[in-house]
C-alpha atoms as a PDB file:
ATOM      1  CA  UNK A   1       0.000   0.000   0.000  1.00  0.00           C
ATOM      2  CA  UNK A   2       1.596   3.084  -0.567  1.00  0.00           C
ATOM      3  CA  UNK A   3       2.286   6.063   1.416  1.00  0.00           C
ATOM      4  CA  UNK A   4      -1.325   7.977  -0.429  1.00  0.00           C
ATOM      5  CA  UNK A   5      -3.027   5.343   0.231  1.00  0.00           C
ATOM      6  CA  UNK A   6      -2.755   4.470   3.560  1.00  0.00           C
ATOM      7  CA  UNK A   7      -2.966   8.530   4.648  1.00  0.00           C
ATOM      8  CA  UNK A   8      -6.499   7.669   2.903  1.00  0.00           C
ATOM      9  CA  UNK A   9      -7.523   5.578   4.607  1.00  0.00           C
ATOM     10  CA  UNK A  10      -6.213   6.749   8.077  1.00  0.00           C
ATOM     11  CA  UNK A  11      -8.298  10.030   6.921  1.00  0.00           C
ATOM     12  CA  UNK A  12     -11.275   8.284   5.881  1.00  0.00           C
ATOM     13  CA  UNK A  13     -15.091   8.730   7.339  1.00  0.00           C
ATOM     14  CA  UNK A  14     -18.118   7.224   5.711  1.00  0.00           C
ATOM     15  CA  UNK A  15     -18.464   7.183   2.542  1.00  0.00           C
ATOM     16  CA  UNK A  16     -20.765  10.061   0.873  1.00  0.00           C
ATOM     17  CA  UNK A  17     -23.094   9.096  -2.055  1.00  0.00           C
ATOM     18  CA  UNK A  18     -25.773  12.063  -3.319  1.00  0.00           C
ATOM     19  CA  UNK A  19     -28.186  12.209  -6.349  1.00  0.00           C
ATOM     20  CA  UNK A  20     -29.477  15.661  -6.581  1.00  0.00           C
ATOM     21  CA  UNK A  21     -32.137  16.162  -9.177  1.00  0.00           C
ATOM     22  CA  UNK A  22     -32.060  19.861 -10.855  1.00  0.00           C
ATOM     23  CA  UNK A  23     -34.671  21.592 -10.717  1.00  0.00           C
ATOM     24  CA  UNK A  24     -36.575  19.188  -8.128  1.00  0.00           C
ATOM     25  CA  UNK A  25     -39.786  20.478  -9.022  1.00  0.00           C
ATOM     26  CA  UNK A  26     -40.277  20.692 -12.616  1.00  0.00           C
ATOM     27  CA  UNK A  27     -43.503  21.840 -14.859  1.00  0.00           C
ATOM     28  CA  UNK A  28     -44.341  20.273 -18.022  1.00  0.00           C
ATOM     29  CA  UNK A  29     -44.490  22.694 -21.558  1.00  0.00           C
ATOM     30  CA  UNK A  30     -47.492  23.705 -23.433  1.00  0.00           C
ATOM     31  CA  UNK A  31     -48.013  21.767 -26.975  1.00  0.00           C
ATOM     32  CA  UNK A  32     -47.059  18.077 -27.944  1.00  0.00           C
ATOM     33  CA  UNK A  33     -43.805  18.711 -26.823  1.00  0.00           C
ATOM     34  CA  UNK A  34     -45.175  18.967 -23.607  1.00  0.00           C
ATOM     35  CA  UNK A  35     -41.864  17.290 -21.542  1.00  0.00           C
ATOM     36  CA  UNK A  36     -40.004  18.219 -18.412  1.00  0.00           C
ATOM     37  CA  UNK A  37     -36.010  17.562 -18.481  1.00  0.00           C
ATOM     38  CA  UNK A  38     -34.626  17.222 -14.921  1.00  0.00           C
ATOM     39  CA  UNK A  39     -30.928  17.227 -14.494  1.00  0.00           C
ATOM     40  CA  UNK A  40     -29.833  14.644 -12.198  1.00  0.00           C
ATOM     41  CA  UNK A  41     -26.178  14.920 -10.049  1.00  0.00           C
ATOM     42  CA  UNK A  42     -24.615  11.433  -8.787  1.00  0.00           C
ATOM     43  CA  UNK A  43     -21.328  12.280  -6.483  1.00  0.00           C
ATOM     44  CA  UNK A  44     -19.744   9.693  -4.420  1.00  0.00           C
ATOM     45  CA  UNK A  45     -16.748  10.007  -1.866  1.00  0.00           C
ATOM     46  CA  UNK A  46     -15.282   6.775  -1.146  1.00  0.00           C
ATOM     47  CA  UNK A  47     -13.474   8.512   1.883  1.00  0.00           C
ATOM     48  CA  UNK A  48     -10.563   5.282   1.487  1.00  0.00           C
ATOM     49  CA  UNK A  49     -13.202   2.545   0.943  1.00  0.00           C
ATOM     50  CA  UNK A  50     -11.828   0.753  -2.007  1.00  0.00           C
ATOM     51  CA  UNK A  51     -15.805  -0.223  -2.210  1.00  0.00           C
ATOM     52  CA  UNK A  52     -16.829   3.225  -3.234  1.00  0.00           C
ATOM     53  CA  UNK A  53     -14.139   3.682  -5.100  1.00  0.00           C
ATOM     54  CA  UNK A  54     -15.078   3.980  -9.169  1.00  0.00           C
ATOM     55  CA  UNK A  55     -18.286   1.844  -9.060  1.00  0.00           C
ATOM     56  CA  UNK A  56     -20.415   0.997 -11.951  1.00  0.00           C
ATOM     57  CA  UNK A  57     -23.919   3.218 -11.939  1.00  0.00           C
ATOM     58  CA  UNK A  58     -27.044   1.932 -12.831  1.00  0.00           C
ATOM     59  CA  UNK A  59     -29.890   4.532 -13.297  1.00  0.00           C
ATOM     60  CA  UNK A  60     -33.168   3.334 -12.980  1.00  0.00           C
ATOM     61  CA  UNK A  61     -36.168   5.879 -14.477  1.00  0.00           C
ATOM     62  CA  UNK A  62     -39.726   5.626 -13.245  1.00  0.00           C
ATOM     63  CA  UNK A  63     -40.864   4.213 -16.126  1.00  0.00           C
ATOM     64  CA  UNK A  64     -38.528   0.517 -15.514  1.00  0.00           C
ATOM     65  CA  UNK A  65     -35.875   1.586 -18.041  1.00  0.00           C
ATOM     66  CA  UNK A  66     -32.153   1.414 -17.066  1.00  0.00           C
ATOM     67  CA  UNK A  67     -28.920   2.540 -18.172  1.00  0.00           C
ATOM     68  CA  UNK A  68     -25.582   1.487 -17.156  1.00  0.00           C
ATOM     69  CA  UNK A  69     -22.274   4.111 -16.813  1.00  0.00           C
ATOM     70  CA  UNK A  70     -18.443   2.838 -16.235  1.00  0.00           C
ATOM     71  CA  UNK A  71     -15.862   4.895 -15.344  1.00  0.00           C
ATOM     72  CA  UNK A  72     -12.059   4.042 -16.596  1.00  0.00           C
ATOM     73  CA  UNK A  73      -9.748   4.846 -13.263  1.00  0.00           C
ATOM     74  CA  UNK A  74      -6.432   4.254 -12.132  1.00  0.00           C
ATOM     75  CA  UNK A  75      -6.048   1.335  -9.692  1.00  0.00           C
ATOM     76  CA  UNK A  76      -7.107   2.191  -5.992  1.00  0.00           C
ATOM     77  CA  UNK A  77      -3.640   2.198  -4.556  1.00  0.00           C
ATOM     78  CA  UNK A  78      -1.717   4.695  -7.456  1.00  0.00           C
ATOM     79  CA  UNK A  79      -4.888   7.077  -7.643  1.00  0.00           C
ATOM     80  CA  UNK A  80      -4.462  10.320  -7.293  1.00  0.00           C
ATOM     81  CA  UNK A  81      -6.562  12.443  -4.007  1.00  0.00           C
ATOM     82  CA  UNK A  82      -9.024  13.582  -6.971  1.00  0.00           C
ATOM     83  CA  UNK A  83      -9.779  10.356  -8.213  1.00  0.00           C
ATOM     84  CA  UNK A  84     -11.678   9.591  -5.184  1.00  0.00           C
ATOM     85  CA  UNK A  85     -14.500  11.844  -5.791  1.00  0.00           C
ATOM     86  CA  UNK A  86     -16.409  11.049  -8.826  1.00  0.00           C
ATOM     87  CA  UNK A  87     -19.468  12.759 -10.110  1.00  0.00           C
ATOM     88  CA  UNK A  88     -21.659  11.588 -13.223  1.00  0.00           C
ATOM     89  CA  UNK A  89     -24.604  13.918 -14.725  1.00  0.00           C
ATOM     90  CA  UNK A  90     -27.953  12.549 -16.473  1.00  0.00           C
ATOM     91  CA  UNK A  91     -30.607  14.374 -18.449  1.00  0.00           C
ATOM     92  CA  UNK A  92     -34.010  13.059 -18.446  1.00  0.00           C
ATOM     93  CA  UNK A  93     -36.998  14.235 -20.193  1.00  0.00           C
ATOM     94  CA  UNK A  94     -40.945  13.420 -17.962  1.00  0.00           C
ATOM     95  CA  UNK A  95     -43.545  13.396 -19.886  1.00  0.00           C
ATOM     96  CA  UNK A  96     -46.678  12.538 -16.803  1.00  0.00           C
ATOM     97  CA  UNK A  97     -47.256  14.857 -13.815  1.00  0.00           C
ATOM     98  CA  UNK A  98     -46.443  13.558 -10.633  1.00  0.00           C
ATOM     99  CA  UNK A  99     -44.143  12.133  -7.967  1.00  0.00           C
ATOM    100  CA  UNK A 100     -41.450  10.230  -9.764  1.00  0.00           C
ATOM    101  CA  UNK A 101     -38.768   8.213  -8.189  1.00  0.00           C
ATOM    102  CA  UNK A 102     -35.383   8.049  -9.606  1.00  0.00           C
ATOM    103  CA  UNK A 103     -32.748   5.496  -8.261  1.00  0.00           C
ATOM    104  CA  UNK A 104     -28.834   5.016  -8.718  1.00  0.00           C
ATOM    105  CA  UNK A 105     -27.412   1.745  -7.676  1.00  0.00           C
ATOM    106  CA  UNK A 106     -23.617   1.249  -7.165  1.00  0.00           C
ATOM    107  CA  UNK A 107     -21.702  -1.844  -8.002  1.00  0.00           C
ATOM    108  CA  UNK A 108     -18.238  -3.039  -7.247  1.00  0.00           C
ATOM    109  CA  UNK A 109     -17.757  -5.639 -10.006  1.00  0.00           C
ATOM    110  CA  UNK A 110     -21.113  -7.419  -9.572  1.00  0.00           C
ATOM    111  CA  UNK A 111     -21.991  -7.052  -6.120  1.00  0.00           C
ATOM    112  CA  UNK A 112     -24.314  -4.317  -5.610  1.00  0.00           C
ATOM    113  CA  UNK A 113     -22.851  -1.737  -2.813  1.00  0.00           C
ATOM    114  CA  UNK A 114     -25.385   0.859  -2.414  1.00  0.00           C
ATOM    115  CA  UNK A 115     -28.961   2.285  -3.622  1.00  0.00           C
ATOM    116  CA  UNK A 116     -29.790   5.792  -3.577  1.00  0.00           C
ATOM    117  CA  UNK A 117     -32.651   6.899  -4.654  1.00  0.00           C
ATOM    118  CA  UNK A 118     -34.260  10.839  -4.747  1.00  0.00           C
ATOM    119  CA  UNK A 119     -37.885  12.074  -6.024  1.00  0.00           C
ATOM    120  CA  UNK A 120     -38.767  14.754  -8.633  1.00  0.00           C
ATOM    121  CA  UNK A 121     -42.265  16.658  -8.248  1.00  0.00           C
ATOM    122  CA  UNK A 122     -43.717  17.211 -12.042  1.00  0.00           C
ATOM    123  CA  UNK A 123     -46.743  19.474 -12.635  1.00  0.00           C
ATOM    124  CA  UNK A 124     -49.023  20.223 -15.465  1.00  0.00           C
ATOM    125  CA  UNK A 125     -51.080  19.237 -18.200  1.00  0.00           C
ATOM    126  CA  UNK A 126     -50.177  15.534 -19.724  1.00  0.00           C
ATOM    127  CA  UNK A 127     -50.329  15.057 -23.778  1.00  0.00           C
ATOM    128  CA  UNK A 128     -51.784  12.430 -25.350  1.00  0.00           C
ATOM    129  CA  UNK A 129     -49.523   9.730 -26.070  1.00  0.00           C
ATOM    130  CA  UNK A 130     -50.315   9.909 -29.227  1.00  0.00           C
ATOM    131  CA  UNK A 131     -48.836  13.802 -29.479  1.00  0.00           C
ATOM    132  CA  UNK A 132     -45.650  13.054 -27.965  1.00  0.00           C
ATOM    133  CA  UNK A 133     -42.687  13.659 -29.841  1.00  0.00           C
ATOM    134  CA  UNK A 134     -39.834  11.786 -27.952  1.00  0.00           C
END
């Protein structure tokens, strides 16, 4: 372990994992393109824990569909102090008013290490699907 590392992990806390949605309350447009896009922030910290440390992301959207992101990072014990705090952004567009529940899970190879999830509030008038334009 070198030198880095191990005042890492001396250092370390918890771990710190946030998905912040932006704007968090979001109002759909006028017309058949009638969709909200909501910004979404992942950061995580690993704080030392080699867990934490350049997972996989899965995003899950409200309506069941996923998408995977993988970073490419330097092994755990040569990484550099910014290398441990990694951030990924994601657009998505919401077409239905409502409560909608947006998750981020975190894997280390295939386990799965963590689940965070947030909420976005949509309001307004809903489109025919027939009208969308996606």
């Amino acid at each position: 372990m070198t030198s880095l590392a191990l005042v890492l992990l001396l250092a370390a806390g918890k771990p710190k994992v946030e998905l912040k949605p932006t704007p968090q309350f979001a109002l759909l447009g006028i017309g058949s393109r009638a969709s909200a896009t909501v910004r979404f922030r992942l950061s995580v910290k690993d704080a030392g824990n080699e867990d934490f440390y350049c997972p996989r992301v899965e995003w899950e959207w409200e309506d069941g569909t996923r998408s995977e992101e993988e970073s490419d990072c330097p092994e755990f014990a040569s990484a550099a102090p910014a290398d441990h705090d990694k951030s990924w952004t994601k657009s998505h567009a919401f077409w239905e008013p409502g409560s909608h529940v947006i998750r981020a899970r975190l894997y280390k190879g295939d386990r799965l290490i963590r689940t965070i999830e947030t909420k976005v509030e949509v309001s307004g008038e809903s489109v025919p699907g027939k009208y969308r334009e996606r």
